[in-house]
N, C-alpha and C. Protein backbone atom coordinates (compact mmCIF):
# COMPACT_ATOMS: atom_id res chain seq x y z
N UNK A 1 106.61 88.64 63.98
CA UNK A 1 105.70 88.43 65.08
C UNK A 1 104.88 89.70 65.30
N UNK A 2 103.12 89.72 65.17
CA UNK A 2 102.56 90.83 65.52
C UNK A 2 102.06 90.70 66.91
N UNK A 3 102.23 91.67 67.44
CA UNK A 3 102.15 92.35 68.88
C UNK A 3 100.62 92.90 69.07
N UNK A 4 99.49 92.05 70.12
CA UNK A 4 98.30 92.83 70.22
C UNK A 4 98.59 94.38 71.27
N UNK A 5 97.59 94.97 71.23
CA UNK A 5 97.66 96.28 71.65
C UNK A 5 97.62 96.12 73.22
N UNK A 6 97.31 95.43 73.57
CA UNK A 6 97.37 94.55 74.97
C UNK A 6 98.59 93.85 75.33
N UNK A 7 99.20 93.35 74.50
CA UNK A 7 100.31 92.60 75.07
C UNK A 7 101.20 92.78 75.28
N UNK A 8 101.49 94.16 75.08
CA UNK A 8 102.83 95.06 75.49
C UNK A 8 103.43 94.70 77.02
N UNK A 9 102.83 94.16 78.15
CA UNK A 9 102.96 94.02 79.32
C UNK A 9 104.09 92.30 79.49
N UNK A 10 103.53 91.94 78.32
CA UNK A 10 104.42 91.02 78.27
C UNK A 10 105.87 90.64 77.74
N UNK A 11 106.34 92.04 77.46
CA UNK A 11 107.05 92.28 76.31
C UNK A 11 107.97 93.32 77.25
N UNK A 12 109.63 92.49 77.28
CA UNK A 12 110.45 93.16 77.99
C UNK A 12 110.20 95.19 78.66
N UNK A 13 110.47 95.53 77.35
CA UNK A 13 109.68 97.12 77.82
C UNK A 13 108.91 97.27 78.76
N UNK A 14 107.71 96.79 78.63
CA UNK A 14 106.29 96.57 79.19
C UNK A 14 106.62 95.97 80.15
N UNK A 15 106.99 94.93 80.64
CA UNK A 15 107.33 94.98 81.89
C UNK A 15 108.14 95.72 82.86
N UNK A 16 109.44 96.55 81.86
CA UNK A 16 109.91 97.36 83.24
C UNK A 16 109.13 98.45 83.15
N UNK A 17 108.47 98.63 82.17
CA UNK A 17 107.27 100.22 82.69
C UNK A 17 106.29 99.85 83.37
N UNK A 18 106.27 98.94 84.10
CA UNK A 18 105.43 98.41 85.08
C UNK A 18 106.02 98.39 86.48
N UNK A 19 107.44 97.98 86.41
CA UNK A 19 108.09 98.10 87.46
C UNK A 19 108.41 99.32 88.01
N UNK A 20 109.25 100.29 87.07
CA UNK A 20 108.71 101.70 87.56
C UNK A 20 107.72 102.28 87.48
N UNK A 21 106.69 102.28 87.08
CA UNK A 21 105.35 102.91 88.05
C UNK A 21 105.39 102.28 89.27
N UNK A 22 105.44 101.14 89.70
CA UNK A 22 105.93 100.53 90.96
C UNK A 22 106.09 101.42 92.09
N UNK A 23 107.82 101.43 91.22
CA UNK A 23 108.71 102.21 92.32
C UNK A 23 108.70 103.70 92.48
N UNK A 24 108.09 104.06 91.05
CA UNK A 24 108.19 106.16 91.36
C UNK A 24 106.98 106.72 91.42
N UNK A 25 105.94 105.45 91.60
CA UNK A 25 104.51 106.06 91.80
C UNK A 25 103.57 105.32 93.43
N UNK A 26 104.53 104.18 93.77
CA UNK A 26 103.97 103.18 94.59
C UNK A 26 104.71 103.25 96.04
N UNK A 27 106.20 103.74 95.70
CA UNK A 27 107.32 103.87 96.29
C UNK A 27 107.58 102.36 96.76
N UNK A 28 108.10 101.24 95.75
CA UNK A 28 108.31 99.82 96.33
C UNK A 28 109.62 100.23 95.77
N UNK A 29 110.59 99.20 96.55
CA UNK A 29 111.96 99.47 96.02
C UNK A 29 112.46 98.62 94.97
N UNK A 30 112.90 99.18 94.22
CA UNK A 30 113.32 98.39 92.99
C UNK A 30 113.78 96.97 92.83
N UNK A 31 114.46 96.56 93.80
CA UNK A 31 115.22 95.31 93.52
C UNK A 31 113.80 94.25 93.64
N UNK A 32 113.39 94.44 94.74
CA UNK A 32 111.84 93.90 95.33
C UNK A 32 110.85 93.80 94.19
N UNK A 33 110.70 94.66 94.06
CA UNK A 33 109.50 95.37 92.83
C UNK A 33 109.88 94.19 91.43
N UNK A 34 110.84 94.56 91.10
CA UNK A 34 111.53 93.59 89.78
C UNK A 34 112.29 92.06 89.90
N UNK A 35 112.28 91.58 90.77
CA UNK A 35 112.10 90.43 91.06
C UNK A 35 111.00 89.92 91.03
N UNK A 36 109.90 90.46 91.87
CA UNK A 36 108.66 89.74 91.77
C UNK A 36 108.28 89.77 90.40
N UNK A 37 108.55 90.70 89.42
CA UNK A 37 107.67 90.61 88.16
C UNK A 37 108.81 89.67 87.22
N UNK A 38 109.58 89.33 87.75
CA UNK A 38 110.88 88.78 86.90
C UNK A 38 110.56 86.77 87.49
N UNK A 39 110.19 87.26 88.28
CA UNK A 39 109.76 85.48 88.65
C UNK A 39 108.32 85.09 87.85
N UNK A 40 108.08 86.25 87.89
CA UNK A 40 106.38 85.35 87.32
C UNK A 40 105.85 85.89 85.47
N UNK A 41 107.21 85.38 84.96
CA UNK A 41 107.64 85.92 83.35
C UNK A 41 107.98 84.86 82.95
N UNK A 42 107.75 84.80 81.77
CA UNK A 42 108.55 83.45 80.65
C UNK A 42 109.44 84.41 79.71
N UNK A 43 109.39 85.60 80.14
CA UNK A 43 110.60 85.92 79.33
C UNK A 43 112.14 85.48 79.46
N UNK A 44 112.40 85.23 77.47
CA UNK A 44 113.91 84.67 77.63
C UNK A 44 115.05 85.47 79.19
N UNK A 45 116.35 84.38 78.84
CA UNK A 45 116.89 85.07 80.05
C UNK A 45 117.39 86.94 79.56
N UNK A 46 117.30 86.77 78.20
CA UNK A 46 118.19 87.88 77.26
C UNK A 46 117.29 89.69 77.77
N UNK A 47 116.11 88.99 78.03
CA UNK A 47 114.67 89.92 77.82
C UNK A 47 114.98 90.38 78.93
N UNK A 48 115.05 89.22 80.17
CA UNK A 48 115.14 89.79 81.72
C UNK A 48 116.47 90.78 81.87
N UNK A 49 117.36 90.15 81.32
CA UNK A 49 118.30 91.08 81.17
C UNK A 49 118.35 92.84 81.19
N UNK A 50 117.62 92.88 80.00
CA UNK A 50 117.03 94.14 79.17
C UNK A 50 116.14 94.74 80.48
N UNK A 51 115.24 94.76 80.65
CA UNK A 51 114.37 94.48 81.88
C UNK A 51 115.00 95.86 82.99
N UNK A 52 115.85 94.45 83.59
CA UNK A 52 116.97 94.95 84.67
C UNK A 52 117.55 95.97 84.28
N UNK A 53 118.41 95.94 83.58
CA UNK A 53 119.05 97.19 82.72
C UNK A 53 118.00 98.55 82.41
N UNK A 54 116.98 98.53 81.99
CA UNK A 54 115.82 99.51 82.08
C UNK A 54 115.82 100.03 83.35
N UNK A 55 115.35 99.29 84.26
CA UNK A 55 114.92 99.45 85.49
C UNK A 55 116.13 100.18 86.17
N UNK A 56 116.71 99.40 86.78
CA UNK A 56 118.13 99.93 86.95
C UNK A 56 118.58 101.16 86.42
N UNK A 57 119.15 101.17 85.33
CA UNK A 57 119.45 102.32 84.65
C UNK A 57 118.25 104.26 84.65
N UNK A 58 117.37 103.27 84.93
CA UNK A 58 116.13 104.38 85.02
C UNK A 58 116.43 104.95 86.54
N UNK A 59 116.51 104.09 87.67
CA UNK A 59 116.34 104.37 88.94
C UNK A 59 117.61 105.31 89.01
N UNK A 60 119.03 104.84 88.71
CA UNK A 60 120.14 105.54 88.93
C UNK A 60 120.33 106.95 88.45
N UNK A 61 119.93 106.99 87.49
CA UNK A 61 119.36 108.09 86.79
C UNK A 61 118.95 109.22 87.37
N UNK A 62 117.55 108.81 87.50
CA UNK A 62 116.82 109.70 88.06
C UNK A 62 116.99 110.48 89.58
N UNK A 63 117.63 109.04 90.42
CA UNK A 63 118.46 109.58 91.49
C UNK A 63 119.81 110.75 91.52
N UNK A 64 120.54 110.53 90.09
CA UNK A 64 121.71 111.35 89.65
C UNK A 64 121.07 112.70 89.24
N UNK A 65 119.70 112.92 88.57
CA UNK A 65 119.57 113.85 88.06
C UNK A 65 118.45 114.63 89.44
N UNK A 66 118.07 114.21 90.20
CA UNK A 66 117.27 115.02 91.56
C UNK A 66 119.16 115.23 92.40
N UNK A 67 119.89 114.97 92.79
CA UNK A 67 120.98 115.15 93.48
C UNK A 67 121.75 116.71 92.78
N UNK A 68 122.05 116.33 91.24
CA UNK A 68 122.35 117.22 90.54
C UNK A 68 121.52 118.70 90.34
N UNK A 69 120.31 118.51 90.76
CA UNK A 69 119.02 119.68 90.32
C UNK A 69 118.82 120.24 92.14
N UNK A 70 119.34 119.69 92.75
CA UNK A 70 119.48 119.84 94.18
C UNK A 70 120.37 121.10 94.56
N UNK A 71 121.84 120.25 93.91
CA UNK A 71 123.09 120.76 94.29
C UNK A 71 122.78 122.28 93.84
N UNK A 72 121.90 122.64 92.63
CA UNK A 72 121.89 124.00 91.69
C UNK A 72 121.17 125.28 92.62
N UNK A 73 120.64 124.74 93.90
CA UNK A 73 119.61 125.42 94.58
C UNK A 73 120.36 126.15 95.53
């Protein structure tokens, strides 16, 4: 399957790098933010999965690593 240079948005990845700009540039909260883009997707359930897991995993993260870069001060 070839992928246009455009259609990345439709394409698990591409959608959660949409969701966080969302949330770490828009300040919407994640669960909110990725639902709405998770309802209005035909991606398989496997993709949404992936998705969530991105998203998620990104947010916790980044929260663990500002707490940790905190504590050093």
């Amino acid at each position: 399957m070839t992928l246009l240079a455009n259609d990345w948005k439709n394409q698990a990845r591409g959608l959660a790098l949409l969701v966080l700009e969302n949330v770490f540039e828009d300040g919407a909260y994640s669960n909110i933010a990725l639902n709405q883009e998770l309802s209005h997707t035909t991606l398989l359930p496997k993709d949404k999965s992936l998705v969530t897991e991105i998203v998620y995993g990104t947010v916790a993260r980044k929260n663990y690593l500002r707490m940790v870069s905190c504590s050093l001060h």
